[in-house]
Structure formats: structure tokens, C-alpha cells
C-alpha atoms as a PDB file:
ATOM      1  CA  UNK A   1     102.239  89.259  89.749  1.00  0.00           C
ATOM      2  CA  UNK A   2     103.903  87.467  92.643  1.00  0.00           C
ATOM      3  CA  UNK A   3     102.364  86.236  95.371  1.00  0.00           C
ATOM      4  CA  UNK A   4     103.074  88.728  97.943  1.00  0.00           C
ATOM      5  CA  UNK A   5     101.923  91.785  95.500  1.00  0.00           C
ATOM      6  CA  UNK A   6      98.490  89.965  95.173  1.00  0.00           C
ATOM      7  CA  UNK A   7      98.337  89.374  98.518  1.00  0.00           C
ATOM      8  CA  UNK A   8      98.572  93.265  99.295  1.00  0.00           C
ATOM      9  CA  UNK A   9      96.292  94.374  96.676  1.00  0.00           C
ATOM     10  CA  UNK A  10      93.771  91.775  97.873  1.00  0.00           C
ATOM     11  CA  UNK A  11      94.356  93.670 101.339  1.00  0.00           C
ATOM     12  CA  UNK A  12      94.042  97.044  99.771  1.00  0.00           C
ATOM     13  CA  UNK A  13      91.130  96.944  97.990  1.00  0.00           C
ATOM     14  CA  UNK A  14      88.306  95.303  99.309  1.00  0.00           C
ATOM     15  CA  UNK A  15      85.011  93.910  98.700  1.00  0.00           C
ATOM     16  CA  UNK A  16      83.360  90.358  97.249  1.00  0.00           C
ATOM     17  CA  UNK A  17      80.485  88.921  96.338  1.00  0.00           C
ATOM     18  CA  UNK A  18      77.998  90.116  99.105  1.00  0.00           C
ATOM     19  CA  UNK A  19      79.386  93.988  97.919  1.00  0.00           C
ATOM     20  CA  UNK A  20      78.582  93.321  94.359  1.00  0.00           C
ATOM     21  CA  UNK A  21      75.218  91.733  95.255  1.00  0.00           C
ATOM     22  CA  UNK A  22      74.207  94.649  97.875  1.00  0.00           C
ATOM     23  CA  UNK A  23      75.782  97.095  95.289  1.00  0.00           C
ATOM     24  CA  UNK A  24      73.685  95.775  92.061  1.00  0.00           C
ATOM     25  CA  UNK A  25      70.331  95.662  94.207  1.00  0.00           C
ATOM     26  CA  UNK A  26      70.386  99.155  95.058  1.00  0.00           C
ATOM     27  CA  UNK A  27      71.191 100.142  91.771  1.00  0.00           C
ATOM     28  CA  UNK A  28      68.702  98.877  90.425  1.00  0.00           C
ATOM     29  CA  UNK A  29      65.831  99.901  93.603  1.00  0.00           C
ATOM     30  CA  UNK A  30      67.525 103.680  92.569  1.00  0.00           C
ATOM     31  CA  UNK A  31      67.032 102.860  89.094  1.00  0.00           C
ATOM     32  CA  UNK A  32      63.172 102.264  89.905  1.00  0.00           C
ATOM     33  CA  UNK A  33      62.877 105.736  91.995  1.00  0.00           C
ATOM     34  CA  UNK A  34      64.846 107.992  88.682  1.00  0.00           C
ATOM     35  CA  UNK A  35      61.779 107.346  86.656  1.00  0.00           C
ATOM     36  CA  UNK A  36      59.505 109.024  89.245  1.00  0.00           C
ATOM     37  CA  UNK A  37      61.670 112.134  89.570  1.00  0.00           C
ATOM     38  CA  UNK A  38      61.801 115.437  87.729  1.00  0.00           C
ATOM     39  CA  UNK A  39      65.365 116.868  86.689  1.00  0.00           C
ATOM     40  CA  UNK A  40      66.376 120.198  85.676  1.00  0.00           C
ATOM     41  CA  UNK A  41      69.266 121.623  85.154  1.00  0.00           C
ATOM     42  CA  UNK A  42      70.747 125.099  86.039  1.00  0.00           C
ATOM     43  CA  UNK A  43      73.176 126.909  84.000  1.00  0.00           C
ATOM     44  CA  UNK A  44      73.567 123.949  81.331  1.00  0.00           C
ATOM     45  CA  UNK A  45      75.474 126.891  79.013  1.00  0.00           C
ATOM     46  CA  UNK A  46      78.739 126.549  81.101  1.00  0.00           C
ATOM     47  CA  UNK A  47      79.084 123.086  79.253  1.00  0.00           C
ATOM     48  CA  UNK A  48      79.753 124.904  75.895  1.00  0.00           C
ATOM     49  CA  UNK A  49      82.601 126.821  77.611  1.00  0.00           C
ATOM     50  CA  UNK A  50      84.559 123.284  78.056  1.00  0.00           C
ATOM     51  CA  UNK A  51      86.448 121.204  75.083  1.00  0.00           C
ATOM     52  CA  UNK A  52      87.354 117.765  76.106  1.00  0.00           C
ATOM     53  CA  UNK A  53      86.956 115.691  79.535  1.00  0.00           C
ATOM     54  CA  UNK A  54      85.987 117.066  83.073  1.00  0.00           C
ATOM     55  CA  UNK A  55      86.155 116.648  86.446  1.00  0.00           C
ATOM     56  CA  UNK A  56      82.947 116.798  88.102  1.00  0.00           C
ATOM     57  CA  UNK A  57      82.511 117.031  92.018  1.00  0.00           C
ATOM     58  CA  UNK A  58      79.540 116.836  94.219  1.00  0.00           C
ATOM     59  CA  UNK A  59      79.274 116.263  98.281  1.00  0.00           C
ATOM     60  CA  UNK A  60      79.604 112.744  99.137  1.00  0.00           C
ATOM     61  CA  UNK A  61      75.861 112.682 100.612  1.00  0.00           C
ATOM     62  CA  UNK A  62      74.635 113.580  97.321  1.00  0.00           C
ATOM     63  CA  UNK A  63      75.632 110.397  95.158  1.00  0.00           C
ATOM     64  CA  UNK A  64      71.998 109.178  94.360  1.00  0.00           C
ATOM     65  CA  UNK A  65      70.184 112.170  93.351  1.00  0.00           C
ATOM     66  CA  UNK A  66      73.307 113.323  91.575  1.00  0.00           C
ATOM     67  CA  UNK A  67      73.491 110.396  89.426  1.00  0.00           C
ATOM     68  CA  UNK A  68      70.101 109.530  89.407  1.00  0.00           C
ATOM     69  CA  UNK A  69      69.176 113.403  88.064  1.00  0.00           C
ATOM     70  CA  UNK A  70      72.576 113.215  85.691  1.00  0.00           C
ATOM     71  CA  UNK A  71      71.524 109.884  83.947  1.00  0.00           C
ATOM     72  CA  UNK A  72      67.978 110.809  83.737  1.00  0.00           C
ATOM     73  CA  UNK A  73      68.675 113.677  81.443  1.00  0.00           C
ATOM     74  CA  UNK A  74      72.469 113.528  80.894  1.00  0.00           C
ATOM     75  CA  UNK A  75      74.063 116.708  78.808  1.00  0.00           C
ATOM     76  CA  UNK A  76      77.276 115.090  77.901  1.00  0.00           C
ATOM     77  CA  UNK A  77      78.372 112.859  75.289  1.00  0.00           C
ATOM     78  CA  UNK A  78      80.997 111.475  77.365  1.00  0.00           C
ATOM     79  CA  UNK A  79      81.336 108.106  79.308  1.00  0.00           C
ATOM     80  CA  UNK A  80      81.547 108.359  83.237  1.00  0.00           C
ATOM     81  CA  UNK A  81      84.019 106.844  85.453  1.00  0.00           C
ATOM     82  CA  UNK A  82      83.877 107.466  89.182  1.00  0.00           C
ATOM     83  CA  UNK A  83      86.569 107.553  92.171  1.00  0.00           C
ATOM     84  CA  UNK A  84      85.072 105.221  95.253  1.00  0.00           C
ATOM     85  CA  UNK A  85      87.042 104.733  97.854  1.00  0.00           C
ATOM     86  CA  UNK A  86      88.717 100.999  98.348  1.00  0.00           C
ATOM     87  CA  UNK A  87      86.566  99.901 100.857  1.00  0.00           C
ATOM     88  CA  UNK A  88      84.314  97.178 101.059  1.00  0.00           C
ATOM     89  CA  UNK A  89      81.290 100.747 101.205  1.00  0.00           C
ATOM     90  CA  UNK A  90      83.186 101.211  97.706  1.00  0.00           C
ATOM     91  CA  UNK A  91      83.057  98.046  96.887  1.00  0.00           C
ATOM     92  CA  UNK A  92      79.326  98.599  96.926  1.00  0.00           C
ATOM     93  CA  UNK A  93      78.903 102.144  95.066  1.00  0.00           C
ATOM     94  CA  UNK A  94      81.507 100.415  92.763  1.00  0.00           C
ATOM     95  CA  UNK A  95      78.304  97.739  91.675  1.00  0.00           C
ATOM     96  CA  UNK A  96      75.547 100.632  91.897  1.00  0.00           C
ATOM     97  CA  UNK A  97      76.924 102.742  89.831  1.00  0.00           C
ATOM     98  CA  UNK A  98      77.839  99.739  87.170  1.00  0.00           C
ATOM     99  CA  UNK A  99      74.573  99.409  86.939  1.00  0.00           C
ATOM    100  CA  UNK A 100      74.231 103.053  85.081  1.00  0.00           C
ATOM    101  CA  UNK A 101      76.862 102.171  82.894  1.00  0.00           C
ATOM    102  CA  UNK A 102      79.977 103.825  85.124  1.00  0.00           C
ATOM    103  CA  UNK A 103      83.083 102.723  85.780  1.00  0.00           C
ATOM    104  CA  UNK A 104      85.003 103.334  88.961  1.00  0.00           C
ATOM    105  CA  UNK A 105      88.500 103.945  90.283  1.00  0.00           C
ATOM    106  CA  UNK A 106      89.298 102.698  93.242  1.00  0.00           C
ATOM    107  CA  UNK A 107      91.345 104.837  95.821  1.00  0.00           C
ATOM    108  CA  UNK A 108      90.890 107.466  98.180  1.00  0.00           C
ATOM    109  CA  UNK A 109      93.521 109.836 100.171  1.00  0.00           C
ATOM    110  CA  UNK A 110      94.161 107.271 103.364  1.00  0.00           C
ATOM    111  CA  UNK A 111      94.524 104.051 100.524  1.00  0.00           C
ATOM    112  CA  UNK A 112      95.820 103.399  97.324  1.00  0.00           C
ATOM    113  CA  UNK A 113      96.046 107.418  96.657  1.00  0.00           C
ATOM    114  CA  UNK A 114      99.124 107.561  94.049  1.00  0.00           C
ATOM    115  CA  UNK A 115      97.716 104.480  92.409  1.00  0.00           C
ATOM    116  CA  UNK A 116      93.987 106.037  91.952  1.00  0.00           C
ATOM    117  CA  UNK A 117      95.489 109.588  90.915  1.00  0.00           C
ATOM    118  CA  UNK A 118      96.908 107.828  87.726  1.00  0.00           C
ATOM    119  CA  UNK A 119      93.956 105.923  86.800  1.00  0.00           C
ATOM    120  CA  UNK A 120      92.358 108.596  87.021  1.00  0.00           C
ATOM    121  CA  UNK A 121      94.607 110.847  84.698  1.00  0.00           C
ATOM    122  CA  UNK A 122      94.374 107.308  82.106  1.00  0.00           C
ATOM    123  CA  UNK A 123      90.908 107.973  82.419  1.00  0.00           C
ATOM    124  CA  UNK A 124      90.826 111.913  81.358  1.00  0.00           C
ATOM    125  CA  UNK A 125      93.352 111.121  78.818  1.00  0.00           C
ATOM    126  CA  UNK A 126      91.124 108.435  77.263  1.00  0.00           C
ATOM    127  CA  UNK A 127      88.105 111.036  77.269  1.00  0.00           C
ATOM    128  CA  UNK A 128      85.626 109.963  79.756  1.00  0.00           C
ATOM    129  CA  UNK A 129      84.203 112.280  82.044  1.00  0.00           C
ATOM    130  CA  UNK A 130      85.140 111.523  85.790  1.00  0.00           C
ATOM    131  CA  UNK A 131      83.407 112.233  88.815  1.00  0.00           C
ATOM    132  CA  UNK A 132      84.698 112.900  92.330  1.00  0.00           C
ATOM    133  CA  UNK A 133      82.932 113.581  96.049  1.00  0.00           C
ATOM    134  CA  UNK A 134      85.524 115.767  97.415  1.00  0.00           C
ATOM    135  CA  UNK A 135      84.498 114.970 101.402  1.00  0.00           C
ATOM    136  CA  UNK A 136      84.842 111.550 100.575  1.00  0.00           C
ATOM    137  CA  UNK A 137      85.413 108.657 101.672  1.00  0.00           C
ATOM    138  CA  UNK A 138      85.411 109.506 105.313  1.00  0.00           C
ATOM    139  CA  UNK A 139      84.457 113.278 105.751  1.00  0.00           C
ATOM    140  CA  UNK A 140      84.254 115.337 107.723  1.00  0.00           C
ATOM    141  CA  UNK A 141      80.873 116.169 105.720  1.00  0.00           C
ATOM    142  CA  UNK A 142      81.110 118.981 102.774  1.00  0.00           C
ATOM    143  CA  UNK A 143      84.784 119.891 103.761  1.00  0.00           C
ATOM    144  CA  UNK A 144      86.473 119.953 100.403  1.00  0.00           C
ATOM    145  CA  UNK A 145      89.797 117.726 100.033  1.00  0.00           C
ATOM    146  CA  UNK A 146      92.173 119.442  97.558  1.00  0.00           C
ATOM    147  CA  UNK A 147      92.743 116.086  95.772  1.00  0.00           C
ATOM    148  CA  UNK A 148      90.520 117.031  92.828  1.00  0.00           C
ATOM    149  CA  UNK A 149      92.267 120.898  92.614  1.00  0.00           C
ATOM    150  CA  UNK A 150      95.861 118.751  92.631  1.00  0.00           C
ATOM    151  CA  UNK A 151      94.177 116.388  89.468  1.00  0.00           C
ATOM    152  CA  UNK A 152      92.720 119.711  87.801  1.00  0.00           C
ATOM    153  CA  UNK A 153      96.331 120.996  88.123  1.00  0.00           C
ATOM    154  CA  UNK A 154      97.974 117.551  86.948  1.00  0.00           C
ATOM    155  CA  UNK A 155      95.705 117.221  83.793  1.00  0.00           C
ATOM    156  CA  UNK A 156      94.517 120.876  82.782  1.00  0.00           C
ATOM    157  CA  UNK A 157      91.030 119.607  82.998  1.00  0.00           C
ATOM    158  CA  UNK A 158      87.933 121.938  83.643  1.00  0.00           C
ATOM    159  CA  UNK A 159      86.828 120.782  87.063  1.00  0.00           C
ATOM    160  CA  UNK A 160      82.927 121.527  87.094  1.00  0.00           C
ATOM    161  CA  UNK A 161      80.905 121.981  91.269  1.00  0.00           C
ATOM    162  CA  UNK A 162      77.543 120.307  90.257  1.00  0.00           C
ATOM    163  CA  UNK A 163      75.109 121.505  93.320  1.00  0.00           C
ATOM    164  CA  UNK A 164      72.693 118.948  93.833  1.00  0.00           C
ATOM    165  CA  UNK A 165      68.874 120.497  95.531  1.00  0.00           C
ATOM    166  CA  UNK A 166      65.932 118.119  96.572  1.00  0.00           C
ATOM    167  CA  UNK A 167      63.041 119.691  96.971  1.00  0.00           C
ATOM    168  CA  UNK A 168      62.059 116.568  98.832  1.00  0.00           C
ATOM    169  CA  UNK A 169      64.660 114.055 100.848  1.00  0.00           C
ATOM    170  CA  UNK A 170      65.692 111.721 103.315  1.00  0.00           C
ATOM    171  CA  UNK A 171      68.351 113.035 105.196  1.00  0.00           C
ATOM    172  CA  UNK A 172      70.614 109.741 106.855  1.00  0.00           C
ATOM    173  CA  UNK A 173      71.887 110.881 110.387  1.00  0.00           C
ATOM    174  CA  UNK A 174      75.349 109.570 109.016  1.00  0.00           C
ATOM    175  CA  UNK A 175      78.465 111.453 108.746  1.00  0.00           C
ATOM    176  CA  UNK A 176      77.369 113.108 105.236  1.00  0.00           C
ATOM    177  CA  UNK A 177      73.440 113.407 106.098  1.00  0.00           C
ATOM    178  CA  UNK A 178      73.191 110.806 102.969  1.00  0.00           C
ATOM    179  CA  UNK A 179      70.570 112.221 100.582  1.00  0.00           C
ATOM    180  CA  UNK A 180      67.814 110.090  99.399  1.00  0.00           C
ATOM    181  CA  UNK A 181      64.857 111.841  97.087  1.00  0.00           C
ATOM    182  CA  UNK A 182      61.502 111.167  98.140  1.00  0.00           C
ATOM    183  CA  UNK A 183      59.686 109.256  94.938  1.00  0.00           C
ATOM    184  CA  UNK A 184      58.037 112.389  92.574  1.00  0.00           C
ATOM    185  CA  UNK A 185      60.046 114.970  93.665  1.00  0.00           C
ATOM    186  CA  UNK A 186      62.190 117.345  91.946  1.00  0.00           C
ATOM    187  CA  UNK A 187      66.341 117.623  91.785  1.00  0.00           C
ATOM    188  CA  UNK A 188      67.813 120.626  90.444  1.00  0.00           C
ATOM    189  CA  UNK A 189      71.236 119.870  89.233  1.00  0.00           C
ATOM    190  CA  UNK A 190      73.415 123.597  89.059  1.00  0.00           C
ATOM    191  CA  UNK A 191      75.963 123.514  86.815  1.00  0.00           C
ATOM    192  CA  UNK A 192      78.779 126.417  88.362  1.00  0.00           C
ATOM    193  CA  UNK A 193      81.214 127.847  86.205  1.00  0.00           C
ATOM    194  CA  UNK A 194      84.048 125.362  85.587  1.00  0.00           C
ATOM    195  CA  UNK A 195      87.534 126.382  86.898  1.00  0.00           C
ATOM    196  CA  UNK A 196      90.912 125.629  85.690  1.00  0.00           C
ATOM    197  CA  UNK A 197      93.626 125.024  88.001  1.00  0.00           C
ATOM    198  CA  UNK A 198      96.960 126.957  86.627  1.00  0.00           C
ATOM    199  CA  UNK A 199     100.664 124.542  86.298  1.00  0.00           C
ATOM    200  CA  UNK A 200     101.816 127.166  88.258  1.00  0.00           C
ATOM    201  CA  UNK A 201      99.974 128.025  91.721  1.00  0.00           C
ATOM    202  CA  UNK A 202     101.003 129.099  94.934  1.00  0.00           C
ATOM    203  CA  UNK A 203      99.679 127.242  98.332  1.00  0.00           C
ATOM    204  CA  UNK A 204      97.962 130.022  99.247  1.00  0.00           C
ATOM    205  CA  UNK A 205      96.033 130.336  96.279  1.00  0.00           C
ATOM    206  CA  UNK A 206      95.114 126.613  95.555  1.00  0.00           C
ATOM    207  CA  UNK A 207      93.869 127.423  99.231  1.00  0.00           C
ATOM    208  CA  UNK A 208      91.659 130.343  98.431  1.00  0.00           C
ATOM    209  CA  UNK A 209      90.066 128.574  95.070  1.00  0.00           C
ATOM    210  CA  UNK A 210      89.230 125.206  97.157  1.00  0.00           C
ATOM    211  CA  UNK A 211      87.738 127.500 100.227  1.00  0.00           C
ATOM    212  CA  UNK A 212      85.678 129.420  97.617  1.00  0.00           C
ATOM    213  CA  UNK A 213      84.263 126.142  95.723  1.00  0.00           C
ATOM    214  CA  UNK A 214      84.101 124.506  99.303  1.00  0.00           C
ATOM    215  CA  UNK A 215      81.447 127.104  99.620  1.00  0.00           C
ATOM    216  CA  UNK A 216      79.645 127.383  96.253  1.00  0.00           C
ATOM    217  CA  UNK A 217      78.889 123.718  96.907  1.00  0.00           C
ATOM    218  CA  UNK A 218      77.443 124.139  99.690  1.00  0.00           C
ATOM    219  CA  UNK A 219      75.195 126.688  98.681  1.00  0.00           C
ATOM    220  CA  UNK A 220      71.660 125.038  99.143  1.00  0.00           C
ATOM    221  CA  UNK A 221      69.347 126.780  96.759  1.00  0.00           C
ATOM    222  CA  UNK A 222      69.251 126.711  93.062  1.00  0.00           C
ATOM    223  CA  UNK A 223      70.540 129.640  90.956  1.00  0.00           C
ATOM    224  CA  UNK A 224      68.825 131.063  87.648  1.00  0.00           C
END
């Protein structure tokens, strides 16, 4: 690698040892609150309707009941890897999340967005499970990007909406009303009915299956 290259992928992604210190702390502080919560899932059956990797997506606000709930009683056999954005906020889920055993990709749609897509598609080719927040990095809150339709498309993977409810929260007053379960509550993690995105799909209709997930995910109450 010459000197220039490193110089711009030191510039792209970002993040250093006050990240990865921040990053590991609150993994573990989350790690301390799963053990107080109660998990259950919702429609676990449309798991046995997928062979081979998927693509899970939740809202960005969502990230720590969603993995908290997912590694407390986790229904798949499969390692996790997880887009972050290339940030030094990444740079920080980046160490949570390693703290739960996940890897991460780093890239979003404003950097390193070719360069993430195929990482990713290494990573669903290898097996592992990925997951993505489709409003991330930046928002605008629970507006779904089509990045994770184009990857379904790309790979043939099953992408699977995982509705996260809290019957008890913090709500951040940030851009994504970040999500924090109160200690002894209870998540419900609904597991919708995984969708395949066809090779061959017109605009309009990779628009109409984003706008209809876009809302499934937002649906706020859990379904039997």
C-alpha cells in the first residue's frame, strides 16, 4: 500500500483509541442491562422458510435492544457481522458490538459505499448473517435507504425486517429517538416474513417493496 492510499483510508475511516475504549465500555454496561431483560420472539417460524445467510434490518435507534434481545436468546446458528458507518460514532458501535462477538463493515452511502457493498457480499458468501439499520448513519429517522433491497438483489439473500418493541425505554431526543430499555423490562423481537429481491426488478417496484417494509418496520406493536 503506498503512502498516499494509506493516507486516504486513514481519512476515510475513522476512529482510535478513545472510540475503541468508549465503544468496549458500553458494551460491556449493555452487556450488564441484557441479563435483566426478558426476550421473546414473534413469528420465529419464518426462520425455517430461509436456507443459508440473511440480511437482517432494524431502525437505527433500535441497535441496543435489538442486539441485546438477539444475543440473549439468539435463533440462528450463524455468526453476525454488522454495517457501521465509517465514522468515528462507528468507530464506537464497531467496539460495542465486538464485545458480543460481531464483526463490522465499515461504510455507509455518503463514504466508502462501493467498498462496504463488497465486504458485505464476502461476508454473505462466507455464511455469516449480516445486519443493517437502513436509516443509518445519518437519517432522516425510520426512512428506509434502498441500499439493503440493492444487496438483497446483488446476493439473492432473504432480507428479514426484525421489529424491535420495549415495553419500557429511554427515548434520546436525537435524530433516531435512540432506544435504551429500562433494566427488567421486556423486548419483543418480530420476526416479518423475509423477502427476496428478484435479478430482474423495475424502479418502480424496488420502490413499492422498500415503501411497504419502510412501513412494516415501523409498525410499533407486536404481532401474534
Amino acid at each position: 500500500m503506498t503512502q498516499s492510499t494509506h493516507a486516504s483510508t486513514k481519512t476515510t475511516i475513522k476512529g482510535g483509541k478513545k472510540e475503541k475504549i468508549l465503544g468496549t465500555v458500553a458494551g460491556y454496561l449493555i452487556h450488564l442491562l441484557c441479563y435483566t431483560l426478558r426476550v421473546e420472539f414473534r413469528n420465529p417460524e419464518h426462520f425455517q422458510k430461509i436456507n443459508g445467510p440473511i440480511i437482517l434490518i432494524f431502525w437505527h435507534g433500535q441497535i441496543i435492544p435489538a442486539i441485546a434481545a438477539w444475543f440473549r436468546k439468539c435463533p440462528r446458528p450463524h455468526t453476525l457481522a454488522a454495517l457501521t458507518s465509517a465514522s468515528k460514532d462507528g468507530a464506537i458501535i464497531e467496539h460495542t458490538l465486538r464485545t458480543y462477538g460481531i464483526s463490522a463493515v465499515r461504510g455507509s452511502s455518503s463514504r466508502r459505499a462501493t467498498a462496504a457493498l463488497i465486504e458485505l457480499k464476502k461476508t454473505l458468501d462466507a455464511g455469516m448473517d449480516i445486519c443493517i439499520t437502513p436509516d443509518g448513519p445519518r437519517g432522516p429517522g425510520r426512512t428506509m435507504q434502498a441500499g439493503p433491497l440493492k444487496l438483497a438483489q446483488l446476493t439473492g439473500c432473504a432480507l428479514l425486517p426484525l421489529r424491535v418493541v420495549c415495553t419500557s425505554s429511554w427515548k434520546l431526543k436525537t435524530w433516531d429517538n435512540f432506544e435504551i430499555p429500562k433494566p427488567f423490562s421486556k423486548i419483543f423481537l418480530c420476526i416479518d416474513e423475509p423477502r427476496f429481491v428478484p435479478r430482474q426488478i423495475t424502479a418502480e417496484e424496488l420502490e413499492t417493496m422498500r415503501a411497504t417494509m419502510e412501513k412494516e418496520l415501523s409498525h410499533s406493536q407486536p404481532i401474534n
